[in-house]
Every structure is written in C-alpha cells, then in structure tokens.
C-alpha atoms as a PDB file:
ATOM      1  CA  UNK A   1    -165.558-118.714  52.026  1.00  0.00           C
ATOM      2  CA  UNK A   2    -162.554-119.022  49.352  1.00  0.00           C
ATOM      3  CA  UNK A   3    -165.155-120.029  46.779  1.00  0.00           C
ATOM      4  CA  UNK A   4    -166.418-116.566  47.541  1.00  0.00           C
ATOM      5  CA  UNK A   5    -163.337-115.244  47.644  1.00  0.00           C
ATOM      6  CA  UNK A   6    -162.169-116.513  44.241  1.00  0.00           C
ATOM      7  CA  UNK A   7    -165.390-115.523  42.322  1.00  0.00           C
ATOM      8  CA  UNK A   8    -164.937-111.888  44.155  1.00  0.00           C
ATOM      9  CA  UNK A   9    -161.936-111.901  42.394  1.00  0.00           C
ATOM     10  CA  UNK A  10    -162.631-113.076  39.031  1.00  0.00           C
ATOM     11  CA  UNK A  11    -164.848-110.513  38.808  1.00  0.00           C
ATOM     12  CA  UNK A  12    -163.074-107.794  40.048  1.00  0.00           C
ATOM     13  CA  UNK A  13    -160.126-109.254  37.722  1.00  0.00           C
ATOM     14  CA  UNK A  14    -162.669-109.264  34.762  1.00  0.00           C
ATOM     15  CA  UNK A  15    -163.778-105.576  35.602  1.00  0.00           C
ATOM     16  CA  UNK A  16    -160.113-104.216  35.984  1.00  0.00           C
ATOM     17  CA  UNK A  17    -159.840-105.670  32.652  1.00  0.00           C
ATOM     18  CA  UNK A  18    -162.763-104.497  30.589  1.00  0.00           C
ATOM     19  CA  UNK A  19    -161.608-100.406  32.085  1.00  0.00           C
ATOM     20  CA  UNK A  20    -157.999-101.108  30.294  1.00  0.00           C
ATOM     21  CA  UNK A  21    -159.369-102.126  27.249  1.00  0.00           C
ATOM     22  CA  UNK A  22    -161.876 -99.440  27.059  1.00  0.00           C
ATOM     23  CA  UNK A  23    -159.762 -96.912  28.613  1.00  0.00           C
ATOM     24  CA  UNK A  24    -157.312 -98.301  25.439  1.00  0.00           C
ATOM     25  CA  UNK A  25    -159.747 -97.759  22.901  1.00  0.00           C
ATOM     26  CA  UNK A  26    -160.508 -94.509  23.582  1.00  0.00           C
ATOM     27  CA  UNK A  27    -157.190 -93.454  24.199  1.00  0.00           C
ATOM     28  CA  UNK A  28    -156.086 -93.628  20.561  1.00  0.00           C
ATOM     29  CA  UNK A  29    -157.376 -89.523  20.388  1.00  0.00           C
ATOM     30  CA  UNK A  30    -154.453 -88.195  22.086  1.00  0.00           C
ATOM     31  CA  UNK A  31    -152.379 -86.787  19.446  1.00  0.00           C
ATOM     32  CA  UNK A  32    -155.176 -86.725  16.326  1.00  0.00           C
ATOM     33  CA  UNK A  33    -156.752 -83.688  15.265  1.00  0.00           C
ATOM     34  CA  UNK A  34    -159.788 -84.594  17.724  1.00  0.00           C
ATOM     35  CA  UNK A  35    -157.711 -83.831  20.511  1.00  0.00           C
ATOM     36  CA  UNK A  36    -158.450 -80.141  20.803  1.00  0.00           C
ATOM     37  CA  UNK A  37    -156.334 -78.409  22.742  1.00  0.00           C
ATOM     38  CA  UNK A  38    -158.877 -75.540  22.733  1.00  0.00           C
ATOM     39  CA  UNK A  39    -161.385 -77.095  23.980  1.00  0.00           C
ATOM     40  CA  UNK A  40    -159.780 -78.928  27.050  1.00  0.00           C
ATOM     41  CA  UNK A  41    -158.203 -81.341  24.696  1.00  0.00           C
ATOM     42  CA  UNK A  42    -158.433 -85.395  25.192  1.00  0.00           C
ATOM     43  CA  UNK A  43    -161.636 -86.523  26.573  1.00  0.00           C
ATOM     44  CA  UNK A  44    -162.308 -82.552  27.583  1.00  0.00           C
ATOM     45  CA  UNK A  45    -162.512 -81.471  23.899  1.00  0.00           C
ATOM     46  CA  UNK A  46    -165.990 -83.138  23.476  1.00  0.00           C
ATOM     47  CA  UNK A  47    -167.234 -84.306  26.742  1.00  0.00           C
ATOM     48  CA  UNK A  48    -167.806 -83.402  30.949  1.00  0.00           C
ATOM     49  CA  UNK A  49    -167.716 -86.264  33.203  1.00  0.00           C
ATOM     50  CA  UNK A  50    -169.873 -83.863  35.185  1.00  0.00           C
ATOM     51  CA  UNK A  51    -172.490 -82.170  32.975  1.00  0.00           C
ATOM     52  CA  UNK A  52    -174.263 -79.290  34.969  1.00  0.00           C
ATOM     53  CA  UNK A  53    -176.295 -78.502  31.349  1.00  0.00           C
ATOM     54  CA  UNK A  54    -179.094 -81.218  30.114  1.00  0.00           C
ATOM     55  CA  UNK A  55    -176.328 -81.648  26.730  1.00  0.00           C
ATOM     56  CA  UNK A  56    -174.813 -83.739  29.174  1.00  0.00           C
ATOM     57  CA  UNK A  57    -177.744 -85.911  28.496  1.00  0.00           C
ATOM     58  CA  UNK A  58    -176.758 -86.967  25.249  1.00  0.00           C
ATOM     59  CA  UNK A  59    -173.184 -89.032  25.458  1.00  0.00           C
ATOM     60  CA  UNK A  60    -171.960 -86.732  28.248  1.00  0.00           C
ATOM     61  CA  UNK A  61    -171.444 -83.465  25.551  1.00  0.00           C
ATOM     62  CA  UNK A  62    -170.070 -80.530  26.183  1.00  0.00           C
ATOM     63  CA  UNK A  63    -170.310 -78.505  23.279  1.00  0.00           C
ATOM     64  CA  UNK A  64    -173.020 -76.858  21.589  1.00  0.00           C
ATOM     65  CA  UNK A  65    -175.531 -78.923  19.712  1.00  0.00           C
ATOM     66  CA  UNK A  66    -175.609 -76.916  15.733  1.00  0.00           C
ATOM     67  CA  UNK A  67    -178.613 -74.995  15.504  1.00  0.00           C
ATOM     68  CA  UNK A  68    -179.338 -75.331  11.602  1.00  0.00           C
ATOM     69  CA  UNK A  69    -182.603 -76.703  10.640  1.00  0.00           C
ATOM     70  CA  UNK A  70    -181.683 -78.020   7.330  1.00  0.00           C
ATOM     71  CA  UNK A  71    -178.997 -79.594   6.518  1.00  0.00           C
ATOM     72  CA  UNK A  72    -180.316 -81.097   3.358  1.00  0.00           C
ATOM     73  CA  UNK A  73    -180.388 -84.581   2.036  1.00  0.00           C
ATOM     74  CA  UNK A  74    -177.949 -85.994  -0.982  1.00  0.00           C
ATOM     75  CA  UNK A  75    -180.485 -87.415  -3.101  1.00  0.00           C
ATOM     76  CA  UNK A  76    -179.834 -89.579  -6.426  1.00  0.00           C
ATOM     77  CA  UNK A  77    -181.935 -91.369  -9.048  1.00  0.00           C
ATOM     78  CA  UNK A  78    -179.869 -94.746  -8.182  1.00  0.00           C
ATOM     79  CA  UNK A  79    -180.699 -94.337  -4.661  1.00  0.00           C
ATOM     80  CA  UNK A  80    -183.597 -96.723  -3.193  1.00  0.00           C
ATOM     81  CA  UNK A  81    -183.731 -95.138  -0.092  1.00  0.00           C
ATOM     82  CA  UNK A  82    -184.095 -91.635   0.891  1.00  0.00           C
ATOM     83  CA  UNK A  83    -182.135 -90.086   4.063  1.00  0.00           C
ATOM     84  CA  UNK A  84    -183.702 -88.422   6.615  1.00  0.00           C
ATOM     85  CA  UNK A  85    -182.832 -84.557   7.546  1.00  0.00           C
ATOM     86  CA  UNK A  86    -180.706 -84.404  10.498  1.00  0.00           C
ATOM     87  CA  UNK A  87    -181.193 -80.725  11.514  1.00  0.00           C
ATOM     88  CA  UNK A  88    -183.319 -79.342  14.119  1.00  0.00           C
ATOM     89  CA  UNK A  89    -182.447 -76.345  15.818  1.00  0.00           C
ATOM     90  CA  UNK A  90    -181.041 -77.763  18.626  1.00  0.00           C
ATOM     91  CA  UNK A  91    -180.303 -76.796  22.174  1.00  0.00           C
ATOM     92  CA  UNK A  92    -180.023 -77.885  25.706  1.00  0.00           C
ATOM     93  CA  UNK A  93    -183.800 -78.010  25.775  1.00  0.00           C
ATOM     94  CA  UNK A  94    -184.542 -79.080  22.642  1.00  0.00           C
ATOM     95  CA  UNK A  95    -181.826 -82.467  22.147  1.00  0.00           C
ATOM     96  CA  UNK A  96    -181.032 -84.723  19.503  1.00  0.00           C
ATOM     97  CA  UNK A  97    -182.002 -87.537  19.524  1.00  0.00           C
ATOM     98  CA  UNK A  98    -182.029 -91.428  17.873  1.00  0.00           C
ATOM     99  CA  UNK A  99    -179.544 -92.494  15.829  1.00  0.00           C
ATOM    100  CA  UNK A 100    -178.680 -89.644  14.463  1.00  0.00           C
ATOM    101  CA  UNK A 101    -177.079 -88.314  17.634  1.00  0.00           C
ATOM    102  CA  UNK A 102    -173.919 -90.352  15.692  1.00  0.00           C
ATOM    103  CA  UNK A 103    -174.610 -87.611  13.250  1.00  0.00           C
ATOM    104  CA  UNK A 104    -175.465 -84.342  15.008  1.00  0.00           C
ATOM    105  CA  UNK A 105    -172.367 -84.610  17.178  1.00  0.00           C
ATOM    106  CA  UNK A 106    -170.394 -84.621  14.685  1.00  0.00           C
ATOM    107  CA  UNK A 107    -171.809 -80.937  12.967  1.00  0.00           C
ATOM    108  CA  UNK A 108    -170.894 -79.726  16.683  1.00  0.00           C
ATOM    109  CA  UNK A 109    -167.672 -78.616  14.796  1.00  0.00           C
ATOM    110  CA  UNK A 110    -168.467 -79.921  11.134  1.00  0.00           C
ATOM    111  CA  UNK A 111    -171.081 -77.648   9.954  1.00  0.00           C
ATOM    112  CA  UNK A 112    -168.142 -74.760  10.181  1.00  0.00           C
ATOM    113  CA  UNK A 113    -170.753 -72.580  12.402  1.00  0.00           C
ATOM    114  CA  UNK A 114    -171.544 -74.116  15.790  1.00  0.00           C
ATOM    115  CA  UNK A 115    -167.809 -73.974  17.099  1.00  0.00           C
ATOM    116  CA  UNK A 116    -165.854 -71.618  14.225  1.00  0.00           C
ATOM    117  CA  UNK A 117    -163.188 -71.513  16.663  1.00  0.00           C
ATOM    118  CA  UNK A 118    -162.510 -75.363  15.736  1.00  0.00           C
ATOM    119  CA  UNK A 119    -163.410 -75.519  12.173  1.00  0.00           C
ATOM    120  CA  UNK A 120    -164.334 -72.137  10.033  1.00  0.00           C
ATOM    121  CA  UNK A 121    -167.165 -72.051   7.715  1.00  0.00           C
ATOM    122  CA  UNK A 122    -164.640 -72.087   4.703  1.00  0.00           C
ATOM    123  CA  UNK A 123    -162.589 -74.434   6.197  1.00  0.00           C
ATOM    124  CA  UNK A 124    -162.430 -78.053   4.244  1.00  0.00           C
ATOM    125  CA  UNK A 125    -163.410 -79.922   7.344  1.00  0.00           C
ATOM    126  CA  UNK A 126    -166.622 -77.902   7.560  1.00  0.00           C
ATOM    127  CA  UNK A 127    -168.260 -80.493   5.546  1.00  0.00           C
ATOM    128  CA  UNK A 128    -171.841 -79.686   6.344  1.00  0.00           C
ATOM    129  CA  UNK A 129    -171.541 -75.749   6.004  1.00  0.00           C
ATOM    130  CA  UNK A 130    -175.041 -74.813   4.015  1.00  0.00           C
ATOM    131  CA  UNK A 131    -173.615 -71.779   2.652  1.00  0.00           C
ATOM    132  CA  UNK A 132    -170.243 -72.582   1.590  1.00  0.00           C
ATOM    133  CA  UNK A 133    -170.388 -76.217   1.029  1.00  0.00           C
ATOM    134  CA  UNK A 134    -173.707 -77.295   0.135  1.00  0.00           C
ATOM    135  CA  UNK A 135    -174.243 -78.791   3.568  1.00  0.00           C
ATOM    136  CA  UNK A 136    -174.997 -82.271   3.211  1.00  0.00           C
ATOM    137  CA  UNK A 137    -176.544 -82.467   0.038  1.00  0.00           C
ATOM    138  CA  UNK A 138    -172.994 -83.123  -2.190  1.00  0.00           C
ATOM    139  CA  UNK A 139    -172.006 -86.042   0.881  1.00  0.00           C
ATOM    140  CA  UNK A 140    -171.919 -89.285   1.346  1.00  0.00           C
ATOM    141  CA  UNK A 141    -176.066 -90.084   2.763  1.00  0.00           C
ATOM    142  CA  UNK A 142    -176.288 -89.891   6.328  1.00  0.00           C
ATOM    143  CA  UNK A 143    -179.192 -90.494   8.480  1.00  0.00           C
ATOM    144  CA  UNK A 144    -179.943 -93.101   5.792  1.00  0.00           C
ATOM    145  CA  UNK A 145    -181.682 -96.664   6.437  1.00  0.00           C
ATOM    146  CA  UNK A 146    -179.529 -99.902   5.522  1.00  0.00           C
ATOM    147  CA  UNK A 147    -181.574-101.856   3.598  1.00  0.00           C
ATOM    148  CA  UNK A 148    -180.099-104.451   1.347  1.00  0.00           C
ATOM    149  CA  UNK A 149    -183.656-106.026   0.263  1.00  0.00           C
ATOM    150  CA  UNK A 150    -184.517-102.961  -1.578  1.00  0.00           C
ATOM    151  CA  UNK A 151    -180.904-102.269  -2.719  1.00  0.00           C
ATOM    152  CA  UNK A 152    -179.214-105.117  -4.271  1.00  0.00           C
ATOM    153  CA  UNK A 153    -176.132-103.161  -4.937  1.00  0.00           C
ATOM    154  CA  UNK A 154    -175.308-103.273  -0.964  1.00  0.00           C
ATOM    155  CA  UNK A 155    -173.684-105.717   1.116  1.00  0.00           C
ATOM    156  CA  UNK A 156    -176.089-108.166   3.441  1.00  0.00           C
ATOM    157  CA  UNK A 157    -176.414-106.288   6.627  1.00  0.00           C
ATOM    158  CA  UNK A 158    -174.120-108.626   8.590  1.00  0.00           C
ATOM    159  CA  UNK A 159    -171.063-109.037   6.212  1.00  0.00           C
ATOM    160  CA  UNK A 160    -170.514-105.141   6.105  1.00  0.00           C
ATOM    161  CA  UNK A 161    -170.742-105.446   9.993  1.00  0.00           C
ATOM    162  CA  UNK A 162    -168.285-108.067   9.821  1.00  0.00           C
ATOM    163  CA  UNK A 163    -165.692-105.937   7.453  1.00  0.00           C
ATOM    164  CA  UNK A 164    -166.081-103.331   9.834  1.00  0.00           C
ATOM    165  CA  UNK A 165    -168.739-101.058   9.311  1.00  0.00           C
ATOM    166  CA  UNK A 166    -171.045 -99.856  12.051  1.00  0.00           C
ATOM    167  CA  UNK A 167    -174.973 -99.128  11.837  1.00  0.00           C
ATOM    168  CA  UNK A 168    -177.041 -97.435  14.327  1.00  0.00           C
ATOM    169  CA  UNK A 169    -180.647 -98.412  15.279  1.00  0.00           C
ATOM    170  CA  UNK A 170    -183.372 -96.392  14.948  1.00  0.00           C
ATOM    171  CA  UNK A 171    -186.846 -98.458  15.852  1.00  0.00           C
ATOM    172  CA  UNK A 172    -186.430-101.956  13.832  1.00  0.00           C
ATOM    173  CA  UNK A 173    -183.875-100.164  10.988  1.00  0.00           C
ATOM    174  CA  UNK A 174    -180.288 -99.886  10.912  1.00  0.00           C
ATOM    175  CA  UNK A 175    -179.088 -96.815   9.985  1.00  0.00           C
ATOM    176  CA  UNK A 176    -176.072 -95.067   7.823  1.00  0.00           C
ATOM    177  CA  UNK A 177    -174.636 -91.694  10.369  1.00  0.00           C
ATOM    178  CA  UNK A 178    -171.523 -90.129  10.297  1.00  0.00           C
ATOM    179  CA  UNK A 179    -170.078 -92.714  12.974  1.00  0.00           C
ATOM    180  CA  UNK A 180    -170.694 -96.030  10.198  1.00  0.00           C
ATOM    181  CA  UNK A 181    -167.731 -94.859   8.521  1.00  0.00           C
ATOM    182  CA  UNK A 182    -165.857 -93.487  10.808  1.00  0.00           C
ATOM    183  CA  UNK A 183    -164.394 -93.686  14.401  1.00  0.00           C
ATOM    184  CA  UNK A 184    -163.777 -90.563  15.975  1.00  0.00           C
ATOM    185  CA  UNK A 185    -161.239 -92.092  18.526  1.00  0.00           C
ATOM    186  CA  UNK A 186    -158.984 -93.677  16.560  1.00  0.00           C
ATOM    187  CA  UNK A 187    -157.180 -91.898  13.367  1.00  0.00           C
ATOM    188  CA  UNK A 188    -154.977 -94.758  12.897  1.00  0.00           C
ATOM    189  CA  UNK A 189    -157.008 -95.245   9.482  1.00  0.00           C
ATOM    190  CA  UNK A 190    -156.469 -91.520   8.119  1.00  0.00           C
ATOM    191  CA  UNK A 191    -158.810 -89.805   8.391  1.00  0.00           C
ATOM    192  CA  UNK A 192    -160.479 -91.192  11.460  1.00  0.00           C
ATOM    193  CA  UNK A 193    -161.634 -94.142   9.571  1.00  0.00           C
ATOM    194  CA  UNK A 194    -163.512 -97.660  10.482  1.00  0.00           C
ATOM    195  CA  UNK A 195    -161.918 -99.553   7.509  1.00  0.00           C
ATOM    196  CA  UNK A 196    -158.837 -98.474   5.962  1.00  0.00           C
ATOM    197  CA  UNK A 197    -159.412 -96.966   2.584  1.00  0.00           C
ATOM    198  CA  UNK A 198    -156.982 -99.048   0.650  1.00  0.00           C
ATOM    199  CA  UNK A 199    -157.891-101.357  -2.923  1.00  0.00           C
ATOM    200  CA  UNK A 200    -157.455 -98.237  -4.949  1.00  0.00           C
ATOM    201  CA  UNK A 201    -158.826 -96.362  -2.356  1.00  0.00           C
ATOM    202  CA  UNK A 202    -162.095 -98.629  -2.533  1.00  0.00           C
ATOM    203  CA  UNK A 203    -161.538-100.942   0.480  1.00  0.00           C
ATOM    204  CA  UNK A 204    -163.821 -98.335   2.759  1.00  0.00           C
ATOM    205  CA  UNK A 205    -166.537 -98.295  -0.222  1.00  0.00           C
ATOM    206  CA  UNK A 206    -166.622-101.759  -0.797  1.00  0.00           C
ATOM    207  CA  UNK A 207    -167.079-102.360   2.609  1.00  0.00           C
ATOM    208  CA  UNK A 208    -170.736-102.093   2.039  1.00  0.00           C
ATOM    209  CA  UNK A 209    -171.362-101.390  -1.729  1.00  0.00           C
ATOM    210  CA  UNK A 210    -170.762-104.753  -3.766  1.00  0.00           C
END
C-alpha cells in the first residue's frame, strides 16, 4: 500500500511539474505584440480551448485560416532545393495541413488580408501580402525541405537542431516553416526569435548556413 502510495505520488508530482513548465513556456506572450488584446489577448488571441468550428482541428485555432492560393515561392539559382507553395484557399472545411500548418498559421495575420484588423496589407508585418509585398517570393524559403546532402552550404541536420533551430516533418523530410526560426511565444529574442540574432547580426543565419 505505501509503495502505491509513493509511486501515486511521484507521478502526480511529475505531472504537476511538467503543467508549470509548460504553462511557463507559453506564458512568455503576455506582454509581446502576440498578445492581442483584440482578439481576446493571451492564449485567446490565437486559440479556443473549446472550438465549436472544425479550425479547432488544427492546434485549437481560432482565427481564420488565409484564403490566398498563391503565395509564391522565393526561388534562387544557388538554391538546391525548391519550396513548396503554402497557399490553398483555406477554410473550416477545407484545412491546412502537414508541416506547413507552422506556416499557414502564421499568414492568419501575416499575409495583411485574413485579419486586417491585426496587421494591414501595407503594414511591415504583413510579410506575405501578394500585392503589396511580393508575398513570399522576396522571403526567407518556407515550406522548404532540409537537406544538407544536396546542400553542402547547410549545417548537418542535428547540429542546427542543437543551436536551436526547429524543423517540422513532413513524411521522411524535415522541413524549413515559419516556426524554424521563430517562436511565437517567446519575444525575448526580438523579434520572436529561436536563436538570438547576434555575431553581426549572423548568429540566427549561421545557425544553419555554414
């Protein structure tokens, strides 16, 4: 019986524990520009704990999903590896998804058109705008496959994981979204960054180009 006891409680010890820090984690937004007042602000600007709408299906959302079909691609003779369009006219019945859900959600507010109350479609932060910025064709490749065999300008997968960047799977690739570079949570790296950008403004570069 107090064997029982004891392992009862180092698991509910262990559980109370992993909620703080994740409850931690995420609670670096309060006070960024991702806490929206707007929209709820804290948790509220992006997500419902209780999602009556099947956007709920992808990472709780509460927004609207951007309804441009093309986004375009940056392309580049040096590149070895072509990214993959990320629009797609989406919608509660038509959702996102893959790894570049770490993309789309992002262009919820960063295309300038899906929520213009946020972020305008001439406002800087509307970095995927097709009209007034180019959409993604003049920005860092998203959507894009990590493959340091065919690039040997790039870092080996797990020694940019180690320095901090983050790659999303899609079927036996990793892949380059919006979320590699940076963390949405957390702006304690301006702006909203995984590594901070510091080495004459390099370090976040360098973190996976060599």
């Amino acid at each position: 019986m107090q064997y029982t006891m004891k392992v009862s409680f180092v698991f509910l010890l262990l559980v109370v524990l992993a909620t703080g820090l994740s409850a931690q984690i995420k609670s670096t937004i309060f006070g960024t520009d991702h806490d929206i007042a707007s929209l709820g602000g804290g948790c509220k600007g992006c997500h419902a704990p209780h999602q009556a709408s099947a956007k709920g299906e992808v990472l709780l959302w509460r927004q609207a999903f951007p309804t441009t079909t093309t986004f375009g691609v940056y392309l580049s003779p040096t590149m070895n590896t072509t990214p993959t369009e990320v629009g797609g006219n989406y919608s509660a019945t038509n959702l996102p998804v893959g790894a570049k859900v770490y993309t789309v959600l992002c262009l919820s507010c960063h295309d300038g058109l899906t929520t213009p109350s946020v972020i305008t479609a001439t406002d800087g932060a509307a970095i995927a705008n097709p009209t007034n910025s180019d959409g993604l064709r003049n920005d860092h490749p998203v959507n894009l496959v990590y493959n340091p065999s065919s690039d040997p300008g790039l870092e080996p997968l797990a020694t940019a994981q180690t320095a901090g960047a983050v790659f999303f799977t899609e079927g036996t690739n990793q892949t380059v979204q919006c979320a590699s570079c940076h963390n949405v949570h957390d702006n304690t790296k301006t702006p909203f960054l995984r590594v901070a950008n510091t080495n004459a403004k390099a370090g976040l570069c360098t973190t996976c180009h060599k």
